[in-house]
N, C-alpha and C. Protein backbone atom coordinates (compact mmCIF):
# COMPACT_ATOMS: atom_id res chain seq x y z
N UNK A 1 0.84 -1.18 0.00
CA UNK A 1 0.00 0.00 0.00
C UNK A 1 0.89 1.25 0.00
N UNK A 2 0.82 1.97 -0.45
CA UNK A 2 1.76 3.67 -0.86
C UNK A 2 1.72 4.53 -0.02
N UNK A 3 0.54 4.64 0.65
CA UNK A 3 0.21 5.57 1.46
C UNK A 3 1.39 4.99 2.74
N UNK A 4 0.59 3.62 3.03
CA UNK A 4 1.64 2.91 4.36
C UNK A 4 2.91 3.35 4.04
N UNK A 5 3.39 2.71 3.13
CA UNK A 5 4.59 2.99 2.64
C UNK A 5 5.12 4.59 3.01
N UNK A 6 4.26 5.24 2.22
CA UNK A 6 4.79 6.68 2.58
C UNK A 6 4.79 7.43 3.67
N UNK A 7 3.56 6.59 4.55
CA UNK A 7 4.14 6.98 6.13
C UNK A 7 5.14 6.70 7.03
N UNK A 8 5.26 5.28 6.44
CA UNK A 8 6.56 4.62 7.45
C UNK A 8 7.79 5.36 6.98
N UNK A 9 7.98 5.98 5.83
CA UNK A 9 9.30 6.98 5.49
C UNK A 9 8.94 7.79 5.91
N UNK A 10 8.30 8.92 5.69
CA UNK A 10 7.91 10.12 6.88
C UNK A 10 8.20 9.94 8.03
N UNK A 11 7.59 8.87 8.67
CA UNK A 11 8.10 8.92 10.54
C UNK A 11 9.48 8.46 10.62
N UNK A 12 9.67 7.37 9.92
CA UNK A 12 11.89 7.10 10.16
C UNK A 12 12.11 8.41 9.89
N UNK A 13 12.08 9.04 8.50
CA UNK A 13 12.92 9.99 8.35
C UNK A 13 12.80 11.16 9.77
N UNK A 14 11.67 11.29 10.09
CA UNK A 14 11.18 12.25 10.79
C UNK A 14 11.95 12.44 12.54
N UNK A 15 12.12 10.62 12.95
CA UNK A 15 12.83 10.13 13.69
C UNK A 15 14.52 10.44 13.34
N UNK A 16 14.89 10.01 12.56
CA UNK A 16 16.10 10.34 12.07
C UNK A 16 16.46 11.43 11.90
N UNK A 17 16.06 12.44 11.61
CA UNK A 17 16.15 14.03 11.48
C UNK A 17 16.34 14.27 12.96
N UNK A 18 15.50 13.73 13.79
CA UNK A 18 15.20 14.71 15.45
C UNK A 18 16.97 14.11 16.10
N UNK A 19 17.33 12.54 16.01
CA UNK A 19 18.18 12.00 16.59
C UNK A 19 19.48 12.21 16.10
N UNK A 20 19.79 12.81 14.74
CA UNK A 20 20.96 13.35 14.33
C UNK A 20 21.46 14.61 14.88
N UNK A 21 20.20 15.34 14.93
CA UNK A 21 20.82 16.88 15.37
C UNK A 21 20.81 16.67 16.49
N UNK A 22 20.09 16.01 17.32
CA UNK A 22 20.51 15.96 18.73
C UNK A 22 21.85 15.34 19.53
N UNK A 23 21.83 15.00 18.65
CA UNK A 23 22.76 13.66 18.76
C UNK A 23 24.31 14.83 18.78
N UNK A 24 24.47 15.31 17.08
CA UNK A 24 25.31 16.28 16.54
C UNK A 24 25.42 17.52 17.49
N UNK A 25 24.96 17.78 18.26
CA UNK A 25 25.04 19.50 19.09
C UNK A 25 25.49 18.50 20.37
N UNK A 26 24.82 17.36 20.84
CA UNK A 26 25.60 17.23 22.25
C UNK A 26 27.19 16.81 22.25
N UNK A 27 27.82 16.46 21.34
CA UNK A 27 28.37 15.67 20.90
C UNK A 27 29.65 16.67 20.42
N UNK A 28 29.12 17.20 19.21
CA UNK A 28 30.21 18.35 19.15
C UNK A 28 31.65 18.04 18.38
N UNK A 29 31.52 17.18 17.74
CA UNK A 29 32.71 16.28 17.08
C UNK A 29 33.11 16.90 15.78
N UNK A 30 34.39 17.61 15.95
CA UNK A 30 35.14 18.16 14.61
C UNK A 30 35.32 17.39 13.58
N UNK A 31 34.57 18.15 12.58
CA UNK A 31 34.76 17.73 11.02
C UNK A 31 36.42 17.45 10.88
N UNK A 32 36.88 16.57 9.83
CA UNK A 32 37.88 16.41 9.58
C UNK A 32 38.35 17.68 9.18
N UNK A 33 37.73 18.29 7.69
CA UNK A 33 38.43 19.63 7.38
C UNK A 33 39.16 20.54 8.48
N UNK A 34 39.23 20.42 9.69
CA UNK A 34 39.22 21.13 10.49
C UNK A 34 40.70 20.91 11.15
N UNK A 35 41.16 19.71 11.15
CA UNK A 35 42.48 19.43 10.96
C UNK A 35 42.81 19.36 12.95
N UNK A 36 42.09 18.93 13.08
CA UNK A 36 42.00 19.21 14.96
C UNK A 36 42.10 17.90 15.17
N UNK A 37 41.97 16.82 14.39
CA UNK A 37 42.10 15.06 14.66
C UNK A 37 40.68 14.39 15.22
N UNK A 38 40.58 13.51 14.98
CA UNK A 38 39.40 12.53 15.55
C UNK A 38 38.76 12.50 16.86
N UNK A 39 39.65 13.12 17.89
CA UNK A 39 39.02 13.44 19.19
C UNK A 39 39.06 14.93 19.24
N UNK A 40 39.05 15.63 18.82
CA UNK A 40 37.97 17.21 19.59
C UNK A 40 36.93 17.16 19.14
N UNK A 41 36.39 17.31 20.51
CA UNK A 41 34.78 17.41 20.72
C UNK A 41 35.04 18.78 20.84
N UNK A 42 33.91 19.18 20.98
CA UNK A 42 33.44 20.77 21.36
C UNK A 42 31.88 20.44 21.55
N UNK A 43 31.27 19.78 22.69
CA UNK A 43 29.93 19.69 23.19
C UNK A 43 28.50 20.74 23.48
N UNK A 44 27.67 20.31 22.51
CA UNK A 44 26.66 21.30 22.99
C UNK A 44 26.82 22.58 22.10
N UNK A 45 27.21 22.39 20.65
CA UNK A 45 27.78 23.19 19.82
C UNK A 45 26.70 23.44 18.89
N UNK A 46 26.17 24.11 18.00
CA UNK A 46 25.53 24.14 17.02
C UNK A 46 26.43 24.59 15.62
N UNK A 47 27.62 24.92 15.82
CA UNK A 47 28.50 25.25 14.44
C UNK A 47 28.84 23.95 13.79
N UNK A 48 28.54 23.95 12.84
CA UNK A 48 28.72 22.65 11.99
C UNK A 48 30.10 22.44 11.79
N UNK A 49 31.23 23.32 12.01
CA UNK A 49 32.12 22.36 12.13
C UNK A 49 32.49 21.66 13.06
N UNK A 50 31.60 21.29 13.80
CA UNK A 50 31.75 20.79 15.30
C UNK A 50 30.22 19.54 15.18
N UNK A 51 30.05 19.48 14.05
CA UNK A 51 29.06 18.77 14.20
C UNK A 51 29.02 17.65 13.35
N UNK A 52 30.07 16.60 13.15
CA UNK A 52 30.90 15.81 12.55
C UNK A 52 29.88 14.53 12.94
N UNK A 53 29.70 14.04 14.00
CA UNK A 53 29.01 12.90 14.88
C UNK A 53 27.74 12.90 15.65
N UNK A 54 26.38 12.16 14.48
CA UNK A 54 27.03 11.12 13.37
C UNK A 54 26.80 11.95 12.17
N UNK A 55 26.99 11.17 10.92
CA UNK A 55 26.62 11.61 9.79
C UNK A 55 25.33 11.86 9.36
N UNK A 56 24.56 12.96 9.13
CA UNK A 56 23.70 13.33 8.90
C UNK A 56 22.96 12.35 7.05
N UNK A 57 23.77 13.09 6.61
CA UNK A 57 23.49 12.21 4.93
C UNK A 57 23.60 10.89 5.17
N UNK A 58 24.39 9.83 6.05
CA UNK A 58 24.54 8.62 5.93
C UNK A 58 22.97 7.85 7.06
N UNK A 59 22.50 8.87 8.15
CA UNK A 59 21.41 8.49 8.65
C UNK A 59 20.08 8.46 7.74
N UNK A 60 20.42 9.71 6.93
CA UNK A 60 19.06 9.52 6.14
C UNK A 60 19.45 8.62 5.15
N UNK A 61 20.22 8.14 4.38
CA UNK A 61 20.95 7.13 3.55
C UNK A 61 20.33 5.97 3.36
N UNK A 62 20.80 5.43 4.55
CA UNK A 62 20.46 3.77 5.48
C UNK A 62 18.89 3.96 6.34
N UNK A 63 18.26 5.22 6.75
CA UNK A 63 17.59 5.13 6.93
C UNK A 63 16.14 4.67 5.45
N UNK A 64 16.05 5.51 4.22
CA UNK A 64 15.73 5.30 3.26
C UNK A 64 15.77 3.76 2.81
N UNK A 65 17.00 3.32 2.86
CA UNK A 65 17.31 1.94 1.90
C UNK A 65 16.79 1.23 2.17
N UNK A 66 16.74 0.91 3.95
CA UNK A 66 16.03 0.01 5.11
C UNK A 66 14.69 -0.08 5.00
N UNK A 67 14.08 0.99 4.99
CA UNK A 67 12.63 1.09 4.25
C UNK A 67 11.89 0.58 3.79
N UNK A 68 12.93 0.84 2.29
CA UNK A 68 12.47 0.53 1.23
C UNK A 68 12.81 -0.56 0.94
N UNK A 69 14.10 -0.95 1.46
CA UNK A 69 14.12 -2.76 1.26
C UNK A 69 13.31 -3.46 2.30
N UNK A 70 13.14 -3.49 3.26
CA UNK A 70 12.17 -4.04 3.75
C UNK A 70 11.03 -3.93 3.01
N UNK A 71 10.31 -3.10 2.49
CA UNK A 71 8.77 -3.08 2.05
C UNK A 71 8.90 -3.64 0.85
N UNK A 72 9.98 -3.54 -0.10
CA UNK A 72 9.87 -3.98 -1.51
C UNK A 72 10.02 -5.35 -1.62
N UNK A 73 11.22 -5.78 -0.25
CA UNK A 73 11.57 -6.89 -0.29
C UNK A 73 12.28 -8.16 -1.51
N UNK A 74 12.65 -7.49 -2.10
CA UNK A 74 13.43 -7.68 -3.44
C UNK A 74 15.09 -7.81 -3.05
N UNK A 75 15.59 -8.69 -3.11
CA UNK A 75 17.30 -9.25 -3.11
C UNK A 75 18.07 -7.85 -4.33
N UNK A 76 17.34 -7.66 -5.44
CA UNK A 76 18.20 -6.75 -6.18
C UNK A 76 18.18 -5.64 -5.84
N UNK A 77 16.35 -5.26 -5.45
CA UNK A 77 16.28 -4.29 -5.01
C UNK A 77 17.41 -3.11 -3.31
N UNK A 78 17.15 -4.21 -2.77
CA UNK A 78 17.71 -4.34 -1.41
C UNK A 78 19.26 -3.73 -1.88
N UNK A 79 20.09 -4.49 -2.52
CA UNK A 79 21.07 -4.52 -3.17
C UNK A 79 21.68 -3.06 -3.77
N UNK A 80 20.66 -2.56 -4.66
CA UNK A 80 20.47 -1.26 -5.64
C UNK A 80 20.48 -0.20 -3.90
N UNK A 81 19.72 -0.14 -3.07
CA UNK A 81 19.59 0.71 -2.07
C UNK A 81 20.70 1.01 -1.45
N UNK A 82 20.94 -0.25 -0.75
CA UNK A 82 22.57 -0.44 0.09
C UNK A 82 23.66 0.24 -0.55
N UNK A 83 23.82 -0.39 -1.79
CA UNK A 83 24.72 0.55 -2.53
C UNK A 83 24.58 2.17 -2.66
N UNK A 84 23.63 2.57 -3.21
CA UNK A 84 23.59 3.85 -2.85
C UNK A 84 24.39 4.62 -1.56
N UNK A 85 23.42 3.50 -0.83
CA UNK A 85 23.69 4.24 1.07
C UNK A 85 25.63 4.27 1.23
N UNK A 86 26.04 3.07 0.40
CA UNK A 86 27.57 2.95 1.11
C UNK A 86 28.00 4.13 -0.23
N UNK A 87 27.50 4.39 -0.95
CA UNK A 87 28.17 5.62 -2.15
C UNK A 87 28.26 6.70 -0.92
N UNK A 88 26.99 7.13 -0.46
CA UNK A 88 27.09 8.09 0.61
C UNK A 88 28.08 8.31 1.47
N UNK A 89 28.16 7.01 1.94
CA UNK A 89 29.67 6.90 3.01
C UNK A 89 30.43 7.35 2.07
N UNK A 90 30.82 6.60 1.02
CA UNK A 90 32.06 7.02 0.57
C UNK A 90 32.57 8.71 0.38
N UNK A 91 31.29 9.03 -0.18
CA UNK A 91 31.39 10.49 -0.60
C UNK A 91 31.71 11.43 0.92
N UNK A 92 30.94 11.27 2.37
CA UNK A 92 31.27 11.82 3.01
C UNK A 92 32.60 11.57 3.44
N UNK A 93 33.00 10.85 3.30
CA UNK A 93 34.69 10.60 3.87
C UNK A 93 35.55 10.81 2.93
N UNK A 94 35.29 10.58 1.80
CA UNK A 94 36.14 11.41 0.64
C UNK A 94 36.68 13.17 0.36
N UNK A 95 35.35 13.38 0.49
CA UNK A 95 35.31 15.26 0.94
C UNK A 95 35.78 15.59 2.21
N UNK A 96 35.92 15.25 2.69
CA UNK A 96 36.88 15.38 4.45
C UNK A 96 35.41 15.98 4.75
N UNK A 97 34.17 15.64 5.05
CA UNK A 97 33.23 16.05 6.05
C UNK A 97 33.00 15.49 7.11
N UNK A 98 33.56 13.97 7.18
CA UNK A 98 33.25 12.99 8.08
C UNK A 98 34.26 11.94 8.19
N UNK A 99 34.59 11.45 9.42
CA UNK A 99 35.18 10.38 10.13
C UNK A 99 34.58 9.54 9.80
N UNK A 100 34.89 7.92 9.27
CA UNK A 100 34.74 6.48 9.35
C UNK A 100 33.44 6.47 10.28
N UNK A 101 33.91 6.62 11.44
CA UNK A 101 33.14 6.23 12.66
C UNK A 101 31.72 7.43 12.41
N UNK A 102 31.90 8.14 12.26
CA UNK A 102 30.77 9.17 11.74
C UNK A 102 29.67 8.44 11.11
N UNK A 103 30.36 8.28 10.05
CA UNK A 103 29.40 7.27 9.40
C UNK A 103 28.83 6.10 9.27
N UNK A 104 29.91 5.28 10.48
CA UNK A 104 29.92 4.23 10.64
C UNK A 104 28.09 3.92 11.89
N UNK A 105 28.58 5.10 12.70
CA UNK A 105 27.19 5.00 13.35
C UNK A 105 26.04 6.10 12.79
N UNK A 106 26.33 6.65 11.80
CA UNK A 106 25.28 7.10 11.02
C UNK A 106 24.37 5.95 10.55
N UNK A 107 25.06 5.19 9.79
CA UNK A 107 24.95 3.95 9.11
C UNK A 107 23.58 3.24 10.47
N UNK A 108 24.45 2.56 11.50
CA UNK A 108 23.73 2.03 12.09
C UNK A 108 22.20 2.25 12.85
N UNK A 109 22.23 3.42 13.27
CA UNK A 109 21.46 4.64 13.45
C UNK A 109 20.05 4.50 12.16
N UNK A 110 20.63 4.86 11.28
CA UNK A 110 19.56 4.39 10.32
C UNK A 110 19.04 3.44 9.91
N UNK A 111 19.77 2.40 10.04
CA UNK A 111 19.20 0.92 9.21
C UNK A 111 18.63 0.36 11.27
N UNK A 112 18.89 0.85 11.94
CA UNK A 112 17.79 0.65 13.15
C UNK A 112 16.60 1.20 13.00
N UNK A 113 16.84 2.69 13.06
CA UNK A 113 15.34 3.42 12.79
C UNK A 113 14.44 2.78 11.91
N UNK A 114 14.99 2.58 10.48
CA UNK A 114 14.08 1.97 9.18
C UNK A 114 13.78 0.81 9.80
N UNK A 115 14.22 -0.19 10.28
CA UNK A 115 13.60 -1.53 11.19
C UNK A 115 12.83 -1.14 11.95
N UNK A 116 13.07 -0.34 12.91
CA UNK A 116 11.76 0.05 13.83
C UNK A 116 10.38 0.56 13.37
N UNK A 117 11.03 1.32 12.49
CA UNK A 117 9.02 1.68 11.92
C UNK A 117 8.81 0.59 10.81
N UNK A 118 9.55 -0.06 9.83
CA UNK A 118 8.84 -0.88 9.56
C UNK A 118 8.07 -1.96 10.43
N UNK A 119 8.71 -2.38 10.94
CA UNK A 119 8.34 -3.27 12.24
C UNK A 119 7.04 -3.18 12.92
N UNK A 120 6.97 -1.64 13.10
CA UNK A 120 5.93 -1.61 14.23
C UNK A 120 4.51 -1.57 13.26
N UNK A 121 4.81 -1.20 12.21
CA UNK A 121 3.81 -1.17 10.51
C UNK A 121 3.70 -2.73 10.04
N UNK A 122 4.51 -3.68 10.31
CA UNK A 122 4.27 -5.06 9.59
C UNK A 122 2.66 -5.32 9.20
N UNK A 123 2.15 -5.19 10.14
CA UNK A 123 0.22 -5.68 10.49
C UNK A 123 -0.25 -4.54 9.04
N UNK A 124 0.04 -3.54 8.98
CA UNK A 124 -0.82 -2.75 8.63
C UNK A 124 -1.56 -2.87 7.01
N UNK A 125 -0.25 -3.54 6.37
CA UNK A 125 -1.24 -3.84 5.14
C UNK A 125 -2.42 -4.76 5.46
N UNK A 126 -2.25 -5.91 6.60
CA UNK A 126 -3.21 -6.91 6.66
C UNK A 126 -4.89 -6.00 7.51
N UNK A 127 -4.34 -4.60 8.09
CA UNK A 127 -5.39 -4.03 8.70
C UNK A 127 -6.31 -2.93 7.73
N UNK A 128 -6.47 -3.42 6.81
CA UNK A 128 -7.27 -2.54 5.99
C UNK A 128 -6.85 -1.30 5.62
N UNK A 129 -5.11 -1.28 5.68
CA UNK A 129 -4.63 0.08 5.31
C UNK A 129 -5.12 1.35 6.45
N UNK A 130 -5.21 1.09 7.60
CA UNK A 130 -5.13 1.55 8.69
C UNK A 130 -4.06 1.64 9.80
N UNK A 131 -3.21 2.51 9.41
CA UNK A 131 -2.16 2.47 9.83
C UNK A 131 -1.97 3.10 11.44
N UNK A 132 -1.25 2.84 12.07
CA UNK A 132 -1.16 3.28 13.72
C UNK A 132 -0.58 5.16 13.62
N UNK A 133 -1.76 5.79 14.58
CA UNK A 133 -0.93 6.85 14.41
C UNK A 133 -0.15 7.46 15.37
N UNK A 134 1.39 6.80 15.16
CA UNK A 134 2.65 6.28 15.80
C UNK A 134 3.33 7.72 16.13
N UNK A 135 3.12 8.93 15.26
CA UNK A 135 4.06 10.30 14.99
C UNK A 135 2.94 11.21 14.33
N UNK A 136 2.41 12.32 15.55
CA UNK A 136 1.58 13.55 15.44
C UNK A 136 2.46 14.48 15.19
N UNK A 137 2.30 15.67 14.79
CA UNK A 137 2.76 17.15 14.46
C UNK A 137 1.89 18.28 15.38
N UNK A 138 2.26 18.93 16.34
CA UNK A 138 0.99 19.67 16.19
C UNK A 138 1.23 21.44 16.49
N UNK A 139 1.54 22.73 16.19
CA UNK A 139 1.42 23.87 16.33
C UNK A 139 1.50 24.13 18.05
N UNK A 140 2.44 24.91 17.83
CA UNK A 140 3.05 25.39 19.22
C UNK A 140 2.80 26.80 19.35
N UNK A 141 2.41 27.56 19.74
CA UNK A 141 2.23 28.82 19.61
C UNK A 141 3.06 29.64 21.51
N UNK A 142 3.64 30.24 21.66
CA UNK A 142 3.48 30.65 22.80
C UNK A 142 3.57 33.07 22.75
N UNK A 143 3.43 32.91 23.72
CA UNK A 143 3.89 34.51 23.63
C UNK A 143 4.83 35.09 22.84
N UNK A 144 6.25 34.77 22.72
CA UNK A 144 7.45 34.53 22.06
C UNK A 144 7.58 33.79 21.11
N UNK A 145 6.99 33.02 21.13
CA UNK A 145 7.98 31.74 20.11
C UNK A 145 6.69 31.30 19.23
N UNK A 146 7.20 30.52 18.40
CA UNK A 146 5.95 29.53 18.01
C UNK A 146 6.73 27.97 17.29
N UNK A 147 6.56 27.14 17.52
CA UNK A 147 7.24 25.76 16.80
C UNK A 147 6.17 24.72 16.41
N UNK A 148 6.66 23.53 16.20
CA UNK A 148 6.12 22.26 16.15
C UNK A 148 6.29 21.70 17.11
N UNK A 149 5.39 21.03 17.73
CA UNK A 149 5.85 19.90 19.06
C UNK A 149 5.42 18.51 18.23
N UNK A 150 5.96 17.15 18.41
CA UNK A 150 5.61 16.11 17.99
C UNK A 150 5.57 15.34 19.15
N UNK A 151 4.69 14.52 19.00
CA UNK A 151 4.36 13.54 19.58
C UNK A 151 4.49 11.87 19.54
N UNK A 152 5.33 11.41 20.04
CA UNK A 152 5.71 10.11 19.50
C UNK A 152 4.83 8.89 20.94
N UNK A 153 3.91 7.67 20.03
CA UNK A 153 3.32 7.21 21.03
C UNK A 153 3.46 5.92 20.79
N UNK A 154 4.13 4.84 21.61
CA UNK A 154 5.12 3.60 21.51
C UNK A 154 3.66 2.42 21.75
């Protein structure tokens, strides 16, 4: 079903988006370009050159492939994805944006997430295309500010 389909990528990705940057600002891990070596951190940072760990492109990468190989379930298909995802690696560590290990738990990071929402979606084609609603959005408004709050319900 497409729709399923297109929800269970919406919420990984959506998941994956929230756990990278959070992940990336506590963390604080110098880009290679930066020539500072594999251990400076600088924690709690929002300057991207400090925001090395994990890989952003390689979470959404492996998050995508996982997905979509799970739902398509195809050996070539599966195959065609993965590859992509490890092009990604390559490219971030080629350009000096990212450490091995960057990507290495980018990588993992994503091909977890994409298991988890497929997972928790398995039933749903058999439920009449009634899918669980797993990840709300909803308008934040305050005096000052205004955002999105989401709601995640296990």
């Amino acid at each position: 079903n497409t729709r399923i389909n297109r929800r269970i990528l919406l919420e990984a990705l959506a998941a994956s988006g929230i756990t990278v940057q959070i992940l990336k600002i506590l963390i604080g891990r110098s880009r290679p370009y930066k020539d500072n070596g594999n251990i400076f951190f600088k924690p709690f940072n929002s300057n991207n050159d400090f925001n090395s760990l994990p890989s952003g492109h390689t979470i959404i990468a492996f998050t995508v492939s996982t997905v979509l190989s799970e739902r398509i379930d195809n050996i070539y298909a599966s195959i065609g994805l993965y590859g992509l995802a490890a092009l990604t690696v390559y490219q971030r560590i080629y350009t000096d944006n990212h450490w091995f290990t960057d990507t290495f738990v980018g990588a993992v990071l994503g091909y977890s997430i994409g298991k988890f929402f497929t997972s928790l979606h398995e039933n749903d084609d058999t439920n009449n295309g009634k899918a669980i609603n797993l990840l709300n959005a909803y308008p934040l408004v305050g005096k000052n500010n205004i955002g999105i709050g989401i709601f995640l319900s296990l």
